[in-house]
C-alpha atoms as a PDB file:
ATOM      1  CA  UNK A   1     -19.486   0.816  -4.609  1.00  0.00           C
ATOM      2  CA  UNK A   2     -17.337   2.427  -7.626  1.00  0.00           C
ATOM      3  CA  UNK A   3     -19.404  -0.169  -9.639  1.00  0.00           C
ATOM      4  CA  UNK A   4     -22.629   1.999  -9.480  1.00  0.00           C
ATOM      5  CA  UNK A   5     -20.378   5.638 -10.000  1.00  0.00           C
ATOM      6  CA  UNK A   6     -18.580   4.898 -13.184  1.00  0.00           C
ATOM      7  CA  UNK A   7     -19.063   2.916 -16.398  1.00  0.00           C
ATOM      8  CA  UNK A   8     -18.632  -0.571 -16.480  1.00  0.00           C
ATOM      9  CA  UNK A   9     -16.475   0.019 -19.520  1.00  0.00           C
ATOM     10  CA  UNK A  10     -13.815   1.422 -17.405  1.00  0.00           C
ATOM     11  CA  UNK A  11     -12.937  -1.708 -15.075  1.00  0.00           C
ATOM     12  CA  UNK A  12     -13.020  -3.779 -17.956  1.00  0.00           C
ATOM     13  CA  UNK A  13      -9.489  -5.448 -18.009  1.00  0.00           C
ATOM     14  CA  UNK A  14      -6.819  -4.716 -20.791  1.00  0.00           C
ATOM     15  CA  UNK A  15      -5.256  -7.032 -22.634  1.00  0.00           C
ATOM     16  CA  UNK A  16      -1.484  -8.110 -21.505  1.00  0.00           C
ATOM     17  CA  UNK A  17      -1.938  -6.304 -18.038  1.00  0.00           C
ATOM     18  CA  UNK A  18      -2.919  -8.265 -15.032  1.00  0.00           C
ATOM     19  CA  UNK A  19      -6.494  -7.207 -13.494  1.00  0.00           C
ATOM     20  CA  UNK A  20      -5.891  -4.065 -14.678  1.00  0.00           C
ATOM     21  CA  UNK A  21      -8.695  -1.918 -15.843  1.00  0.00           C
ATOM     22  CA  UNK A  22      -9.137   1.439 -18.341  1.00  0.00           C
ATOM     23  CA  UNK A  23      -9.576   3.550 -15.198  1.00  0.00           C
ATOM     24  CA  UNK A  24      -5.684   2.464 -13.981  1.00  0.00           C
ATOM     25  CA  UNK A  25      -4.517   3.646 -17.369  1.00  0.00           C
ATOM     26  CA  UNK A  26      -6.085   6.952 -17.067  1.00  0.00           C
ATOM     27  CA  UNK A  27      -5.298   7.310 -13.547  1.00  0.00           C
ATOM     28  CA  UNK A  28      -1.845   6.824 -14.835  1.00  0.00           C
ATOM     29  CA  UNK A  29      -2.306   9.464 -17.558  1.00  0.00           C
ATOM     30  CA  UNK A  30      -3.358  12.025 -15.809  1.00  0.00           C
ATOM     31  CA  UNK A  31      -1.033  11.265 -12.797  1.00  0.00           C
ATOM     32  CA  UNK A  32       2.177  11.205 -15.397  1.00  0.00           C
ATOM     33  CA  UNK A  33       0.801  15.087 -16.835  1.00  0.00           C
ATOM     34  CA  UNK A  34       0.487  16.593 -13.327  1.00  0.00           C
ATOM     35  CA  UNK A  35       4.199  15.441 -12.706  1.00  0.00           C
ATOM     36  CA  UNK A  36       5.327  16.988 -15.815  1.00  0.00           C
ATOM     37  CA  UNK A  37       2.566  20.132 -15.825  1.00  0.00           C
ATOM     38  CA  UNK A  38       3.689  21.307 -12.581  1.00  0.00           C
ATOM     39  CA  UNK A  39       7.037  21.089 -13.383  1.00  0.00           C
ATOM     40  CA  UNK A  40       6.890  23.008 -16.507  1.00  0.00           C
ATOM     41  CA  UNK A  41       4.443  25.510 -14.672  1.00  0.00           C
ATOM     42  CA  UNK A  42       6.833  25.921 -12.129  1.00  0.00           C
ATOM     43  CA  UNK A  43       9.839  26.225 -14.083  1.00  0.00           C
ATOM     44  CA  UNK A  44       8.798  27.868 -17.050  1.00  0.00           C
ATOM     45  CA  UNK A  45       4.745  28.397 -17.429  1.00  0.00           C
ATOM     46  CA  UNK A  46       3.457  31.733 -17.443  1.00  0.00           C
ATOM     47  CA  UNK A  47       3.761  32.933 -14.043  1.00  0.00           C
ATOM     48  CA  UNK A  48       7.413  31.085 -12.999  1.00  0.00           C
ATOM     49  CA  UNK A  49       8.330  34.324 -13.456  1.00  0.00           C
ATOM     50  CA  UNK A  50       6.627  34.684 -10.041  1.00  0.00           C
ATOM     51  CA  UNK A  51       6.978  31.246  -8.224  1.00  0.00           C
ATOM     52  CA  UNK A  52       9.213  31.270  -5.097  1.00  0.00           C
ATOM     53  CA  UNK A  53      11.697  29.257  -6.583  1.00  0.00           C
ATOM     54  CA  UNK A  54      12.242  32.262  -9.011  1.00  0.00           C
ATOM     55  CA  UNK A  55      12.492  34.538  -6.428  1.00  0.00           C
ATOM     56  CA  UNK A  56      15.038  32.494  -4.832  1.00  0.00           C
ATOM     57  CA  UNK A  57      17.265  32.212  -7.970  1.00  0.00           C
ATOM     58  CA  UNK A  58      17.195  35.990  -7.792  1.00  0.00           C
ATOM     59  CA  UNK A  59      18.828  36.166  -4.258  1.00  0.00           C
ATOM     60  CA  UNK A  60      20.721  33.119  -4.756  1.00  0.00           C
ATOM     61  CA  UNK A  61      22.564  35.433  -7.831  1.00  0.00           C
ATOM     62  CA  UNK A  62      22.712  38.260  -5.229  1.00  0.00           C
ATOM     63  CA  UNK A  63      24.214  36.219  -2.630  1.00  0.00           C
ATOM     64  CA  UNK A  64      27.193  34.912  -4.999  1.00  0.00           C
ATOM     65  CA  UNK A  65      27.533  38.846  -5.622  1.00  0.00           C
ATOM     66  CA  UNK A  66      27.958  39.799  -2.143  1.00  0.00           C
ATOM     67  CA  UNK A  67      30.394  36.929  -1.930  1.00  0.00           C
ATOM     68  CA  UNK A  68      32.210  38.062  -4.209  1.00  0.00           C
ATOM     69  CA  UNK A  69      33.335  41.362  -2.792  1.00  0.00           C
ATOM     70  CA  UNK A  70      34.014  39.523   0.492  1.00  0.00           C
ATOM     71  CA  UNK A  71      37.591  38.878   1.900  1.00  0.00           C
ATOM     72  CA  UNK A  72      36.836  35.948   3.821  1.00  0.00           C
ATOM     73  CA  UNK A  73      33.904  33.518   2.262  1.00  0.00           C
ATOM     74  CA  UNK A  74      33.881  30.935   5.548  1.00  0.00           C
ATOM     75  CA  UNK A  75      29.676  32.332   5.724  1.00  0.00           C
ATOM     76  CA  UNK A  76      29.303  31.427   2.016  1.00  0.00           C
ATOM     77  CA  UNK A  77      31.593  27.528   2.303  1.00  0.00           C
ATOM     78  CA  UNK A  78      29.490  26.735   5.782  1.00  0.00           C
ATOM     79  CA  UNK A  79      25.739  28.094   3.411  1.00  0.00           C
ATOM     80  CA  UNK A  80      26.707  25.836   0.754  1.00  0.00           C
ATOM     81  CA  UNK A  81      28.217  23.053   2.924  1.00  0.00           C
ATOM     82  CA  UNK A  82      24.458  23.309   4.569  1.00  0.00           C
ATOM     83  CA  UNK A  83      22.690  22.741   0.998  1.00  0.00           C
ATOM     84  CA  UNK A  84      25.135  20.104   0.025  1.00  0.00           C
ATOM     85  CA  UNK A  85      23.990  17.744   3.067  1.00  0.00           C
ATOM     86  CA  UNK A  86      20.018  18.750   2.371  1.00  0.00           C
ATOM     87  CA  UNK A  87      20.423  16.908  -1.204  1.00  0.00           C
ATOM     88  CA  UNK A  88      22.583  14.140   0.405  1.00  0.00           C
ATOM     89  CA  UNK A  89      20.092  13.305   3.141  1.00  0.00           C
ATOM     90  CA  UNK A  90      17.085  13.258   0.580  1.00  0.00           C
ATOM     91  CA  UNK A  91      19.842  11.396  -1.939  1.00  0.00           C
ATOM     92  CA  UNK A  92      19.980   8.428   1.345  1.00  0.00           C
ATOM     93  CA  UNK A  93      16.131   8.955   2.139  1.00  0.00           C
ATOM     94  CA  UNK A  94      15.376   7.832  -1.284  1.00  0.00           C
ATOM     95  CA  UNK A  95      17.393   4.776  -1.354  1.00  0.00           C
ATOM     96  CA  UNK A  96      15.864   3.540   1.755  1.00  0.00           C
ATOM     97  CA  UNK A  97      12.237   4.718   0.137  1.00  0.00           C
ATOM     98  CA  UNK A  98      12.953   2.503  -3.003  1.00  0.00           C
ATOM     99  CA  UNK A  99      14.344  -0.087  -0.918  1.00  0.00           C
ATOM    100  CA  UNK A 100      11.122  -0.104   1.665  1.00  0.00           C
ATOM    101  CA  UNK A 101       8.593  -0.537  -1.830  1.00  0.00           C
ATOM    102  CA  UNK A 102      10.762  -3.810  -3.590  1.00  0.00           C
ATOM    103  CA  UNK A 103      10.104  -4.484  -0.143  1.00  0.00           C
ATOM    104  CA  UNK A 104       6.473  -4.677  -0.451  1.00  0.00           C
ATOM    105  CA  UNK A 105       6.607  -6.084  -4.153  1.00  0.00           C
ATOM    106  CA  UNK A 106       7.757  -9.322  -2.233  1.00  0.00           C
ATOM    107  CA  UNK A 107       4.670  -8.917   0.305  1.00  0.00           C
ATOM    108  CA  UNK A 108       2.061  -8.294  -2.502  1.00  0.00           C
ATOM    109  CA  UNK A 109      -0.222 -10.773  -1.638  1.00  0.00           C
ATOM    110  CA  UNK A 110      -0.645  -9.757   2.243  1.00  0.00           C
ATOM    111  CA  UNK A 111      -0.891  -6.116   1.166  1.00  0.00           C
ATOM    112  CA  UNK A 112      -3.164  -6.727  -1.603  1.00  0.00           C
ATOM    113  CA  UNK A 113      -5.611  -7.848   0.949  1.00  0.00           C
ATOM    114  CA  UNK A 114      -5.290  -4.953   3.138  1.00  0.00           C
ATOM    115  CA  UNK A 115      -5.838  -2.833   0.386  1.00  0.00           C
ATOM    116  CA  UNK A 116      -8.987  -4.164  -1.533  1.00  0.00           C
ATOM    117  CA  UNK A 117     -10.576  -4.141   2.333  1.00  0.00           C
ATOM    118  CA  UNK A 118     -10.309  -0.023   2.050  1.00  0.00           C
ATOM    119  CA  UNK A 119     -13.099   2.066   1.218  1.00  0.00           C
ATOM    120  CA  UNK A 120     -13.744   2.445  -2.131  1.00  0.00           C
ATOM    121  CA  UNK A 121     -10.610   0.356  -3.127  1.00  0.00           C
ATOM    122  CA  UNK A 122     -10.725  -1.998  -6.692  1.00  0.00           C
ATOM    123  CA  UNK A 123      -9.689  -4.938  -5.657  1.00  0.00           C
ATOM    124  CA  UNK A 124      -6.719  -6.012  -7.329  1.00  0.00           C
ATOM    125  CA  UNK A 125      -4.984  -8.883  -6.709  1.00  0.00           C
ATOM    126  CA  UNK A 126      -0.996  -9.454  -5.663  1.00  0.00           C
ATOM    127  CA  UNK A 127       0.152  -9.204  -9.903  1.00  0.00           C
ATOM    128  CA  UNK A 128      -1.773  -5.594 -10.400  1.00  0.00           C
ATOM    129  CA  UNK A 129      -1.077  -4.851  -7.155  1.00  0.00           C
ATOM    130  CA  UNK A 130       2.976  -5.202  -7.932  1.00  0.00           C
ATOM    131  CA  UNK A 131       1.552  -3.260 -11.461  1.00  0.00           C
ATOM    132  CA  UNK A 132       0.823  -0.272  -9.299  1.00  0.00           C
ATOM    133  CA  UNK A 133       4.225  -0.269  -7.308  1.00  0.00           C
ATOM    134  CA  UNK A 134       6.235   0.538 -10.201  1.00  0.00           C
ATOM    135  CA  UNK A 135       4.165   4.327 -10.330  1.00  0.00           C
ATOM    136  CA  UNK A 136       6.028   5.068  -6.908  1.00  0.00           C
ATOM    137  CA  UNK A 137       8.801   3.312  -7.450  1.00  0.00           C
ATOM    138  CA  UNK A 138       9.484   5.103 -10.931  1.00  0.00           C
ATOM    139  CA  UNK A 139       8.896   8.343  -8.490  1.00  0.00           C
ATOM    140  CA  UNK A 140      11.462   7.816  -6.400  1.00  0.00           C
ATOM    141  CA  UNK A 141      14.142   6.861  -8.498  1.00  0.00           C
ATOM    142  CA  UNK A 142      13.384  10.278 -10.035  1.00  0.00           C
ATOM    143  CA  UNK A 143      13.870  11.897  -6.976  1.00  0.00           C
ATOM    144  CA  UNK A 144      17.250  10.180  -5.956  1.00  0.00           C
ATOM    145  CA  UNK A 145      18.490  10.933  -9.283  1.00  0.00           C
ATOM    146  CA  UNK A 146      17.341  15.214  -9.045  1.00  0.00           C
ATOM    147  CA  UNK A 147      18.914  14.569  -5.592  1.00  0.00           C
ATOM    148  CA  UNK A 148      22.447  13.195  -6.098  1.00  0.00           C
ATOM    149  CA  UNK A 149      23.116  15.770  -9.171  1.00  0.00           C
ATOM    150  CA  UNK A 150      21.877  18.816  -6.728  1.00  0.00           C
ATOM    151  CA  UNK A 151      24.489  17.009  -4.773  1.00  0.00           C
ATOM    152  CA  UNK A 152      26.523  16.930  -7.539  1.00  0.00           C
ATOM    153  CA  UNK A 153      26.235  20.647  -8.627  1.00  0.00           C
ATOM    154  CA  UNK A 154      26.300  22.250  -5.371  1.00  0.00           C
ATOM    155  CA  UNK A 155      30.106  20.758  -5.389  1.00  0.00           C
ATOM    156  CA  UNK A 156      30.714  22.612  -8.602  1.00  0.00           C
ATOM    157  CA  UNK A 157      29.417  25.581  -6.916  1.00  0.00           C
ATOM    158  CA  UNK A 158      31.612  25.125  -4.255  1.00  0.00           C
ATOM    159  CA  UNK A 159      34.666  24.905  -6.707  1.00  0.00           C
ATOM    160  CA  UNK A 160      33.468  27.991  -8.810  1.00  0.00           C
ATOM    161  CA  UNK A 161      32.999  29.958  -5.278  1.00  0.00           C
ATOM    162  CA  UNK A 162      37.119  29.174  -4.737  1.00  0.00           C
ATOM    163  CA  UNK A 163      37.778  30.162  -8.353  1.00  0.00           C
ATOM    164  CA  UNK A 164      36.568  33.275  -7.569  1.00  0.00           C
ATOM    165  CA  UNK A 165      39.194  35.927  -7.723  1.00  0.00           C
ATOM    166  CA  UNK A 166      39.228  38.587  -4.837  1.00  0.00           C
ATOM    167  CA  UNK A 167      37.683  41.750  -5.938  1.00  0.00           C
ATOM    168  CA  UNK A 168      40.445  44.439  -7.143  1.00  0.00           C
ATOM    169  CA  UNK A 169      39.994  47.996  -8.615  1.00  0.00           C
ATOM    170  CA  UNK A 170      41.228  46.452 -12.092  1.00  0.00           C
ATOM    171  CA  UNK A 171      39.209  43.184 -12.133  1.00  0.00           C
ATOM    172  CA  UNK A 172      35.629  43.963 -10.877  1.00  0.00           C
ATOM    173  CA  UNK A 173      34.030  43.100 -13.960  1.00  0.00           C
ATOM    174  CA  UNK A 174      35.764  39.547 -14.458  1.00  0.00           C
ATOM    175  CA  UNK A 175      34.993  39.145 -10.354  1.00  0.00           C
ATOM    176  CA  UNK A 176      31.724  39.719 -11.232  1.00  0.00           C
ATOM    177  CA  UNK A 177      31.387  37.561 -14.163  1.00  0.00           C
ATOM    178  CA  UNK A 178      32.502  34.634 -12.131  1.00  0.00           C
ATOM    179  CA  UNK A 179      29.875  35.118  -9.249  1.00  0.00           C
ATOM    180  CA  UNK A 180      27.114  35.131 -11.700  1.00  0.00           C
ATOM    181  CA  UNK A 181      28.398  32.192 -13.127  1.00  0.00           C
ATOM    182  CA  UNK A 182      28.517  30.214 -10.279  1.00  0.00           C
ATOM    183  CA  UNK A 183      25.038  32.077  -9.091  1.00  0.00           C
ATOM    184  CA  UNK A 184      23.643  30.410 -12.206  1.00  0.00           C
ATOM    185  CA  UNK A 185      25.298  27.175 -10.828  1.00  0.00           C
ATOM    186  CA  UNK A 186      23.795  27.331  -7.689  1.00  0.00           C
ATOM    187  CA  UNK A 187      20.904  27.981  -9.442  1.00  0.00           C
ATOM    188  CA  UNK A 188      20.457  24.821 -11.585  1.00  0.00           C
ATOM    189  CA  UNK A 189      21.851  22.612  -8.422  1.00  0.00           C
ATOM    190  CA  UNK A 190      18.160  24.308  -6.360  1.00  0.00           C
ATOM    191  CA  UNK A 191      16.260  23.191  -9.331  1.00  0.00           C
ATOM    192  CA  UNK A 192      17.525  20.020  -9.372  1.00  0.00           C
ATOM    193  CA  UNK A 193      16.952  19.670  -5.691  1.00  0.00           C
ATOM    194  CA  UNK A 194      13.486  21.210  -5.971  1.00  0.00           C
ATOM    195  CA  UNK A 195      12.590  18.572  -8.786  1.00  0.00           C
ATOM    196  CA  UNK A 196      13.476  15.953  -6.971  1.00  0.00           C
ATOM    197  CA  UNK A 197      11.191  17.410  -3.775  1.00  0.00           C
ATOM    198  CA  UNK A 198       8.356  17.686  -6.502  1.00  0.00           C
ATOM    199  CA  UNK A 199       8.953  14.145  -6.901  1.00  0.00           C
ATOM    200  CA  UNK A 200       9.583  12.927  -3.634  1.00  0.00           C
ATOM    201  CA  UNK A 201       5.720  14.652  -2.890  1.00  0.00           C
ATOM    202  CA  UNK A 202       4.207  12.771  -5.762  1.00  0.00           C
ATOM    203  CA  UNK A 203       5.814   9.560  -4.742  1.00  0.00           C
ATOM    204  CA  UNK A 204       3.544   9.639  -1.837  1.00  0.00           C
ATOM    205  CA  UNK A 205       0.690  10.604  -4.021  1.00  0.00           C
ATOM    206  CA  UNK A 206       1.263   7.794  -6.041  1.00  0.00           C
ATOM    207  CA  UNK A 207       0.801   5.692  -2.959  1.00  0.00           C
ATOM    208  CA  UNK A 208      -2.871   5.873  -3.017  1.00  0.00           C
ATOM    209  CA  UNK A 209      -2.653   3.758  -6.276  1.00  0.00           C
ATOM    210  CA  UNK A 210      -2.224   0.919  -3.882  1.00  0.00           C
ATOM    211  CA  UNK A 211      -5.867   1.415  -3.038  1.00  0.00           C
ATOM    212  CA  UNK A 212      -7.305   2.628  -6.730  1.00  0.00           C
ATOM    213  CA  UNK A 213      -7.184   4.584  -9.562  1.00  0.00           C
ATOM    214  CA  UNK A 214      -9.474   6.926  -8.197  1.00  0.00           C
ATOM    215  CA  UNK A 215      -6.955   7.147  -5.140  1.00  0.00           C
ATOM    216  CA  UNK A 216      -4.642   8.039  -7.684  1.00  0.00           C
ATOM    217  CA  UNK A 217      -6.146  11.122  -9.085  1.00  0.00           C
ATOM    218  CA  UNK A 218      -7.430  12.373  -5.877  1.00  0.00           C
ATOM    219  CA  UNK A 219      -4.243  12.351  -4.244  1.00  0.00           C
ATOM    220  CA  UNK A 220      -2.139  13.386  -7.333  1.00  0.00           C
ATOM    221  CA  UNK A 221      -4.603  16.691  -7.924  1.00  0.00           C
ATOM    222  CA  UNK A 222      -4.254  17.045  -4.153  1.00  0.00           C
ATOM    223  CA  UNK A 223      -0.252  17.264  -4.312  1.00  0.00           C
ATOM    224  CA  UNK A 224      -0.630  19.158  -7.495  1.00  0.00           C
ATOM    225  CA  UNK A 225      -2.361  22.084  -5.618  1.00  0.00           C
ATOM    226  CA  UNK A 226      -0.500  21.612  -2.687  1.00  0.00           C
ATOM    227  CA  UNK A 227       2.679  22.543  -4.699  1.00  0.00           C
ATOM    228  CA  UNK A 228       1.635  25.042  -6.715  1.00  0.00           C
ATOM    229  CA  UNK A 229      -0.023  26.847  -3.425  1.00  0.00           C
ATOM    230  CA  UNK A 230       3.295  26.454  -1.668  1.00  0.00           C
ATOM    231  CA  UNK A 231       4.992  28.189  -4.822  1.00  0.00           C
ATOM    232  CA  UNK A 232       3.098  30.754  -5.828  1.00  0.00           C
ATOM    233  CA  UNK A 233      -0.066  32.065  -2.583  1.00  0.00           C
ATOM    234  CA  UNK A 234       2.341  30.732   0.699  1.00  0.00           C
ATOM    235  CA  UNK A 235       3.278  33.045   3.493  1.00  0.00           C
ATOM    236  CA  UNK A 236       7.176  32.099   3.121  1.00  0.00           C
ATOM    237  CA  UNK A 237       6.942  33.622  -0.687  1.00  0.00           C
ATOM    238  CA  UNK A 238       5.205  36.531   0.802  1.00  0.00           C
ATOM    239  CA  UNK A 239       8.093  37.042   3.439  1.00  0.00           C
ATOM    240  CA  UNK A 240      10.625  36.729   0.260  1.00  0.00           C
ATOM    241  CA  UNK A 241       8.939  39.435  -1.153  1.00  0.00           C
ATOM    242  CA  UNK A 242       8.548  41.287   2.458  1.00  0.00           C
ATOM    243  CA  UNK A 243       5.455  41.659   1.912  1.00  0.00           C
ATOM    244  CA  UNK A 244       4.204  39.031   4.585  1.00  0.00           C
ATOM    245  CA  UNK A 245       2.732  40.546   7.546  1.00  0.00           C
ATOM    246  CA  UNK A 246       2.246  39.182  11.034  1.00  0.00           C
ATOM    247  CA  UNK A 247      -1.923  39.135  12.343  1.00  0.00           C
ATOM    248  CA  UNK A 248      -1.985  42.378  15.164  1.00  0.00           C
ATOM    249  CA  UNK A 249      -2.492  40.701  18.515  1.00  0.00           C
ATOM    250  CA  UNK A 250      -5.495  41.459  20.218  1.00  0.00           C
END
């Protein structure tokens, strides 16, 4: 059917790449700039300024504050302790993700068949079909990398947080100093983390390259929205802001 949509120019094969057509390479293009768009828009585009994970990097600074003029920090080890095993779990999940698609690299002739039998699938064959693995597989190897350095840096937070003198009438500013610093810290271990969510979400996008470029970009313009709407219009950045408000029962 994608025979009488689209040019014939764009299924032609390319040269060195097996069964693959122009349309897989700019599936891949524009797959490859939503991964890095979003991340810049997030991050540092115009309006980051205004994304949730900014206005989580400004509590996260005021919670290193608070625990800074705190006695006993057992809240702020057990919070961090509780971040530290989110990046480790997604760290394991993506090993056994990476491990499940080699997997199917060794099955791409069975699944190469299931796939060309889908709607609006290009058929393929097993080599372009292995072609198209390496999109998700690249993905996830992303992820565990954002993931185990999240890991990584929450630890450091966890050392700066013990570092952190106990607040005294002649050393607020230095106590003070060393909470931001390890706010910023805790900071840059959440981005990591949220990167590496960013890509774990496009790794399943990428999926749908199993079944076509056109798969592709559906699914990876599909993610894309999803993230930015859970980033910048969802109702947990509204309640950040307190500005979410419950529907009145009837």
């Amino acid at each position: 059917m994608t025979d009488f949509l689209l040019p014939p120019i764009l299924w032609t094969p390319l040269r060195g790449m097996p069964e693959m057509a122009v349309l897989d390479l700019i599936a891949v293009i524009w797959f490859v700039f939503l991964v890095a768009g979003m991340s810049w828009y997030v991050d540092a585009g115009p309006r980051s300024a205004q994304s949730a994970s900014a206005i989580m990097r400004a509590k996260r600074m005021v919670w290193m504050e608070e625990m800074s003029r705190r006695e006993v920090r057992i809240i702020d080890s057990n919070l961090l302790s509780g971040l530290q095993h989110g990046s480790s779990f997604f760290a394991s999940t993506a090993l056994i993700c990476l491990g499940g698609l080699l997997a199917m690299m060794g099955q791409a002739e069975r699944l190469a068949e299931v796939a060309d039998s889908m709607p609006f699938a290009h058929p393929s064959g097993p080599d372009a079909f292995r072609v198209r693995l390496v999109v998700p597989v690249a993905m996830i190897v992303f992820s565990f990398f954002k993931f185990a350095w999240a890991q990584r840096l929450f630890g450091y937070c966890a050392v700066m947080i013990g570092a952190t003198p106990e607040i005294r009438p002649d050393n607020e500013a230095d106590v003070l100093s060393a909470a931001r610093d390890a706010g910023q810290l805790n900071w840059l271990a959440a981005r990591s983390f949220a990167r590496g969510l960013r890509g774990l979400y496009f790794t399943l996008g990428s999926l749908a390259f199993l079944i076509g470029p056109l798969a592709l970009i559906a699914s990876a313009s599909a993610v894309a929205l999803m993230i930015h709407r859970r980033e910048f219009r969802s109702d947990s950045r509204a309640a950040m802001l307190g500005e979410y408000r419950r529907p009145a029962k009837r």
